[in-house]
C-alpha atoms as a PDB file:
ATOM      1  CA  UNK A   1      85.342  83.413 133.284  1.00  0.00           C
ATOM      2  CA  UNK A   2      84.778  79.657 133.333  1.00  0.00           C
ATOM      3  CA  UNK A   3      85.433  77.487 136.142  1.00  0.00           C
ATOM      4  CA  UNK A   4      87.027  74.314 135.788  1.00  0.00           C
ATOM      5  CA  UNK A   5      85.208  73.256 139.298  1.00  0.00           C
ATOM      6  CA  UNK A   6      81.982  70.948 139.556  1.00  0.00           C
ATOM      7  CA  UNK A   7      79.573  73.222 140.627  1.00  0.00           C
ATOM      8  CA  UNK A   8      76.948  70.294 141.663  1.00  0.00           C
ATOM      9  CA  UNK A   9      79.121  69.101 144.250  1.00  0.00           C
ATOM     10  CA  UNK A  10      78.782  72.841 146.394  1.00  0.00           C
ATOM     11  CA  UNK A  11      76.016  73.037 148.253  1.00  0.00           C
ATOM     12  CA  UNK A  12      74.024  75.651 146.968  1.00  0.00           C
ATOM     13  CA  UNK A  13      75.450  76.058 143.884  1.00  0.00           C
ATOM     14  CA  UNK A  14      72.204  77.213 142.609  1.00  0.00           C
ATOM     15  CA  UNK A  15      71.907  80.445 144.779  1.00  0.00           C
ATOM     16  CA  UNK A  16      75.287  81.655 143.976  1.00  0.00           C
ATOM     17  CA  UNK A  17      75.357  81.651 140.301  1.00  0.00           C
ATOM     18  CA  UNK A  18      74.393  85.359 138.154  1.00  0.00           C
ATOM     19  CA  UNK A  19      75.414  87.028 135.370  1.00  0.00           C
ATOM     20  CA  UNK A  20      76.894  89.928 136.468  1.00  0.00           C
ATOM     21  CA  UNK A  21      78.097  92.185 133.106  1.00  0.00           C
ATOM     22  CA  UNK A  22      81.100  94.663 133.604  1.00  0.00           C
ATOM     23  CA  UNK A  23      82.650  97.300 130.765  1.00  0.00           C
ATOM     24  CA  UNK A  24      85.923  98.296 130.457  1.00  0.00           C
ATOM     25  CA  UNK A  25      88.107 100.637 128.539  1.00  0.00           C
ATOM     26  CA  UNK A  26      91.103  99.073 126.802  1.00  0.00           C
ATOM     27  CA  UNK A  27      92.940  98.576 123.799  1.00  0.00           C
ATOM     28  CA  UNK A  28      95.116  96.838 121.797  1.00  0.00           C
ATOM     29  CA  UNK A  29      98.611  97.504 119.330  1.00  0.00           C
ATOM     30  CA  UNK A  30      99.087  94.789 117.173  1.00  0.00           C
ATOM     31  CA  UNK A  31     102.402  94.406 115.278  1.00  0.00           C
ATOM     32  CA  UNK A  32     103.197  91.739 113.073  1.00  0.00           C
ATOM     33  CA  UNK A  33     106.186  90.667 111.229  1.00  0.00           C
ATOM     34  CA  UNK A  34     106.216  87.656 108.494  1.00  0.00           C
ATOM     35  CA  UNK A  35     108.436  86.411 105.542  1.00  0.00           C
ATOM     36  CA  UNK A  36     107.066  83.336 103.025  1.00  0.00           C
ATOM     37  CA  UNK A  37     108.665  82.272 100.081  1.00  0.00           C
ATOM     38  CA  UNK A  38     106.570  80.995  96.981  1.00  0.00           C
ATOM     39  CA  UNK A  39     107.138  76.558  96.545  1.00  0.00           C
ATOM     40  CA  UNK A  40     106.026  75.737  92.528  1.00  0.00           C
ATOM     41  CA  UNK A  41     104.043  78.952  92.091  1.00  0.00           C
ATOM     42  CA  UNK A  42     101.287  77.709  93.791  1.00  0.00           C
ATOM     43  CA  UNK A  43     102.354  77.298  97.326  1.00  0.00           C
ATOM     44  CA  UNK A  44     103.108  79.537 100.293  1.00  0.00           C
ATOM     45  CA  UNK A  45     105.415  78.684 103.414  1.00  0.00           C
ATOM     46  CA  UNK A  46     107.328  80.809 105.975  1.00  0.00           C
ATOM     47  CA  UNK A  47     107.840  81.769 109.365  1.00  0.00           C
ATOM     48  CA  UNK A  48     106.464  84.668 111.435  1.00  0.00           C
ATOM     49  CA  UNK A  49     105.292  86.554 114.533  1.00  0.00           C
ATOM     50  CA  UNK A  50     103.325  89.103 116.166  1.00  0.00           C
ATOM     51  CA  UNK A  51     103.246  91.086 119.324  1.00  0.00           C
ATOM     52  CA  UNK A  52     100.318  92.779 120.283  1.00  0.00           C
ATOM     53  CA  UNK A  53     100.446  95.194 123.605  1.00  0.00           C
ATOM     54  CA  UNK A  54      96.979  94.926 125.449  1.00  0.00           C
ATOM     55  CA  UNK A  55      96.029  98.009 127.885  1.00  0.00           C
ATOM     56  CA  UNK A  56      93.178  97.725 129.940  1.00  0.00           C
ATOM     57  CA  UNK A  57      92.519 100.371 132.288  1.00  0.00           C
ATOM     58  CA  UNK A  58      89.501  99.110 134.244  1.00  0.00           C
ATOM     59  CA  UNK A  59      86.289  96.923 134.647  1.00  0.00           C
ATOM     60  CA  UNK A  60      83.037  98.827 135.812  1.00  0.00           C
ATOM     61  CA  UNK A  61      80.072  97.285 136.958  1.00  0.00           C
ATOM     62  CA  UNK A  62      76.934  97.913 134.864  1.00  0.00           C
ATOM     63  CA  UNK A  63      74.132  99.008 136.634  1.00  0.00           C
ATOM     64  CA  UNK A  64      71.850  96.253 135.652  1.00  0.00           C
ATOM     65  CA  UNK A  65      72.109  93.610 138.347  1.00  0.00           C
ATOM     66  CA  UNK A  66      71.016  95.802 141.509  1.00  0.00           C
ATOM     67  CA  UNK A  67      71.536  93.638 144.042  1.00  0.00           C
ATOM     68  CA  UNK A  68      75.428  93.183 143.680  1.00  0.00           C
ATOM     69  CA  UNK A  69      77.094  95.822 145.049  1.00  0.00           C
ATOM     70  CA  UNK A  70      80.439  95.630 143.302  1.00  0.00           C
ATOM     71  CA  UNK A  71      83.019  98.282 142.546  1.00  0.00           C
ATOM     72  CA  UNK A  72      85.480  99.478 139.552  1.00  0.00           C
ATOM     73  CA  UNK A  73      88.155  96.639 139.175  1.00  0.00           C
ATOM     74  CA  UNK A  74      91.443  98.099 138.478  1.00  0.00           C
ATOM     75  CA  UNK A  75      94.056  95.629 137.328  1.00  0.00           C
ATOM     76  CA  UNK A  76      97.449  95.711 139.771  1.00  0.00           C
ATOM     77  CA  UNK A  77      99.185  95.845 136.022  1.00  0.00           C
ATOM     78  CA  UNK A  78      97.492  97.749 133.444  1.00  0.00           C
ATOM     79  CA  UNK A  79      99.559  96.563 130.112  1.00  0.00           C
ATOM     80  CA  UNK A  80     100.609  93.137 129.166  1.00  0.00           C
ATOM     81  CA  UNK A  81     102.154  91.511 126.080  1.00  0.00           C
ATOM     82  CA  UNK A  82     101.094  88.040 123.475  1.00  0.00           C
ATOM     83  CA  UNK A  83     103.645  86.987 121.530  1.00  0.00           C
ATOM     84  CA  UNK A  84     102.830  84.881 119.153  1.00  0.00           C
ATOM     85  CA  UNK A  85     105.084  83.410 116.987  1.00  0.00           C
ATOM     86  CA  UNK A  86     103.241  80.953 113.499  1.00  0.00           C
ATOM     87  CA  UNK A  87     104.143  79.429 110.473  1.00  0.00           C
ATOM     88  CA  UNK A  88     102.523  80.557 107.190  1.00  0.00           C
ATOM     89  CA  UNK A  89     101.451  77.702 104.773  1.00  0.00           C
ATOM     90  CA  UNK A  90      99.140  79.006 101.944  1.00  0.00           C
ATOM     91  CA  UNK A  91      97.974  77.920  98.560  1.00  0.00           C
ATOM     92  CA  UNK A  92      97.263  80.017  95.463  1.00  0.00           C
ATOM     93  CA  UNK A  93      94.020  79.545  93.383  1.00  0.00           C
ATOM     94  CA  UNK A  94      94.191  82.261  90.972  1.00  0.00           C
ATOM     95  CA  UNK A  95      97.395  83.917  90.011  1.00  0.00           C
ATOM     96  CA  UNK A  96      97.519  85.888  86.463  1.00  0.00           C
ATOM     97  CA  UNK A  97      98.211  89.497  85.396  1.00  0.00           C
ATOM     98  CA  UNK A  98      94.960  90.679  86.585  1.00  0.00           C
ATOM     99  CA  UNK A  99      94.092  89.022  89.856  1.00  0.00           C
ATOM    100  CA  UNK A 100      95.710  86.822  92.279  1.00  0.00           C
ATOM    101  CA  UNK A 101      93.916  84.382  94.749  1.00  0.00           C
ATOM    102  CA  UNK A 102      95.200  82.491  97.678  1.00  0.00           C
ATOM    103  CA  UNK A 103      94.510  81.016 101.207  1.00  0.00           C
ATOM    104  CA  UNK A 104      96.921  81.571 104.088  1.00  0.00           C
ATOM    105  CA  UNK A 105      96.965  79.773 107.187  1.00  0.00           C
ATOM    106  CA  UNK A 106      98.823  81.072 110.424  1.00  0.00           C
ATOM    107  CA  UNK A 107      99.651  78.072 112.744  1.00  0.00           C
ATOM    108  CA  UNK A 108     100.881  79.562 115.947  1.00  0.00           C
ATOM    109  CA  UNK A 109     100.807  79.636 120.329  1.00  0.00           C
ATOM    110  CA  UNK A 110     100.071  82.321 122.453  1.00  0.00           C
ATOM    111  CA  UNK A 111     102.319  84.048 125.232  1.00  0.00           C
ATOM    112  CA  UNK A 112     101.463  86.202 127.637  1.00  0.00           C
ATOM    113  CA  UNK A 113     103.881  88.301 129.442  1.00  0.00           C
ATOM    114  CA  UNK A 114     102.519  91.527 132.149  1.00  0.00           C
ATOM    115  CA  UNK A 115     104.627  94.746 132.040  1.00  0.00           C
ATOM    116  CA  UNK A 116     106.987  93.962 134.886  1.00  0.00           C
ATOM    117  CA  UNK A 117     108.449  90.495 132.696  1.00  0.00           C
ATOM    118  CA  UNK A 118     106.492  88.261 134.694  1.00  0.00           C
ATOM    119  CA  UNK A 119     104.953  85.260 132.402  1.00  0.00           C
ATOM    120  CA  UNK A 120     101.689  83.663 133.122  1.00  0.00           C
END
Protein backbone atom coordinates (compact mmCIF):
# COMPACT_ATOMS: atom_id res chain seq x y z
CA UNK A 1 0.00 0.00 0.00
CA UNK A 2 1.51 3.45 -0.50
CA UNK A 3 1.64 6.05 2.00
CA UNK A 4 0.89 9.46 1.26
CA UNK A 5 3.17 10.43 4.52
CA UNK A 6 6.89 11.82 4.32
CA UNK A 7 8.71 9.15 5.61
CA UNK A 8 12.07 11.38 6.13
CA UNK A 9 10.47 13.42 8.60
CA UNK A 10 9.99 10.03 11.23
CA UNK A 11 12.75 9.34 12.99
CA UNK A 12 13.90 6.16 12.01
CA UNK A 13 12.20 5.76 9.08
CA UNK A 14 14.94 3.64 7.85
CA UNK A 15 14.55 0.74 10.44
CA UNK A 16 10.93 0.37 9.95
CA UNK A 17 10.59 -0.07 6.31
CA UNK A 18 10.41 -4.14 4.67
CA UNK A 19 8.80 -5.81 2.19
CA UNK A 20 6.71 -8.06 3.74
CA UNK A 21 4.72 -10.32 0.78
CA UNK A 22 1.23 -11.84 1.74
CA UNK A 23 -1.15 -14.31 -0.64
CA UNK A 24 -4.58 -14.44 -0.68
CA UNK A 25 -7.43 -16.34 -2.17
CA UNK A 26 -10.04 -14.27 -3.99
CA UNK A 27 -11.91 -13.69 -6.96
CA UNK A 28 -13.71 -11.70 -9.10
CA UNK A 29 -17.43 -11.73 -11.32
CA UNK A 30 -17.35 -9.28 -13.82
CA UNK A 31 -20.58 -8.28 -15.62
CA UNK A 32 -20.83 -5.79 -18.14
CA UNK A 33 -23.57 -4.21 -20.00
CA UNK A 34 -23.03 -1.67 -23.13
CA UNK A 35 -25.07 -0.26 -26.14
CA UNK A 36 -23.15 2.00 -29.12
CA UNK A 37 -24.63 3.07 -32.12
CA UNK A 38 -22.51 3.35 -35.45
CA UNK A 39 -21.96 7.69 -36.48
CA UNK A 40 -20.97 7.67 -40.61
CA UNK A 41 -19.91 4.02 -40.67
CA UNK A 42 -16.81 4.70 -39.26
CA UNK A 43 -17.48 5.81 -35.78
CA UNK A 44 -18.56 4.25 -32.51
CA UNK A 45 -20.33 6.06 -29.45
CA UNK A 46 -22.53 4.86 -26.54
CA UNK A 47 -23.02 4.50 -23.04
CA UNK A 48 -22.29 1.62 -20.63
CA UNK A 49 -21.41 -0.10 -17.35
CA UNK A 50 -20.05 -2.85 -15.45
CA UNK A 51 -20.25 -4.37 -12.05
CA UNK A 52 -17.79 -6.64 -10.97
CA UNK A 53 -18.29 -8.50 -7.34
CA UNK A 54 -14.74 -8.93 -5.69
CA UNK A 55 -14.44 -11.82 -2.88
CA UNK A 56 -11.47 -12.04 -1.00
CA UNK A 57 -11.34 -14.45 1.67
CA UNK A 58 -7.96 -13.79 3.32
CA UNK A 59 -4.27 -12.50 3.28
CA UNK A 60 -1.54 -15.03 4.58
CA UNK A 61 1.80 -14.20 5.38
CA UNK A 62 4.51 -15.89 3.28
CA UNK A 63 7.05 -17.45 5.08
CA UNK A 64 9.89 -15.54 3.63
CA UNK A 65 10.51 -12.61 5.94
CA UNK A 66 11.24 -14.59 9.33
CA UNK A 67 11.48 -12.07 11.55
CA UNK A 68 7.82 -10.65 11.28
CA UNK A 69 5.64 -12.56 13.07
CA UNK A 70 2.33 -11.72 11.44
CA UNK A 71 -0.89 -13.67 11.16
CA UNK A 72 -3.79 -14.54 8.47
CA UNK A 73 -5.67 -11.17 7.79
CA UNK A 74 -9.26 -11.78 7.44
CA UNK A 75 -11.23 -8.88 6.05
CA UNK A 76 -14.34 -7.75 8.61
CA UNK A 77 -16.33 -7.89 4.99
CA UNK A 78 -15.37 -10.49 2.64
CA UNK A 79 -17.31 -9.22 -0.75
CA UNK A 80 -17.51 -5.79 -2.12
CA UNK A 81 -18.81 -4.22 -5.35
CA UNK A 82 -17.09 -1.50 -8.45
CA UNK A 83 -19.42 -0.07 -10.43
CA UNK A 84 -18.27 1.43 -13.11
CA UNK A 85 -20.23 3.16 -15.37
CA UNK A 86 -18.08 4.59 -19.24
CA UNK A 87 -18.78 5.90 -22.41
CA UNK A 88 -17.75 3.98 -25.56
CA UNK A 89 -16.16 6.13 -28.40
CA UNK A 90 -14.48 3.91 -31.10
CA UNK A 91 -13.32 4.22 -34.64
CA UNK A 92 -13.40 1.64 -37.44
CA UNK A 93 -10.31 0.97 -39.69
CA UNK A 94 -11.35 -1.88 -41.68
CA UNK A 95 -14.93 -2.74 -42.28
CA UNK A 96 -15.82 -5.04 -45.51
CA UNK A 97 -17.49 -8.44 -46.03
CA UNK A 98 -14.57 -10.28 -44.81
CA UNK A 99 -13.07 -8.52 -41.84
CA UNK A 100 -13.88 -5.68 -39.69
CA UNK A 101 -11.35 -3.51 -37.66
CA UNK A 102 -11.89 -0.99 -34.98
CA UNK A 103 -10.58 0.68 -31.72
CA UNK A 104 -12.84 1.15 -28.70
CA UNK A 105 -12.19 3.27 -25.89
CA UNK A 106 -14.08 2.92 -22.43
CA UNK A 107 -13.94 6.30 -20.53
CA UNK A 108 -15.27 5.60 -17.10
CA UNK A 109 -14.89 6.06 -12.76
CA UNK A 110 -14.71 3.57 -10.31
CA UNK A 111 -17.12 2.86 -7.23
CA UNK A 112 -16.67 0.88 -4.58
CA UNK A 113 -19.40 -0.27 -2.41
CA UNK A 114 -18.72 -3.37 0.67
CA UNK A 115 -21.58 -5.91 1.10
CA UNK A 116 -23.45 -4.18 3.89
CA UNK A 117 -24.13 -0.75 1.30
CA UNK A 118 -21.52 1.12 2.88
CA UNK A 119 -19.44 3.30 0.14
CA UNK A 120 -15.83 4.05 0.50
Amino acid sequence: MKSYADLKNFPGHKKGITLVNFKGKGSTLPISLSSHIDLWGKMRVGPGGALFINTLEHLAHEEGNTDKKLGVYTPFRNRHYHIRPFAILGVKFVDNSILSVLLDANLGFDFIYFSSGGRV
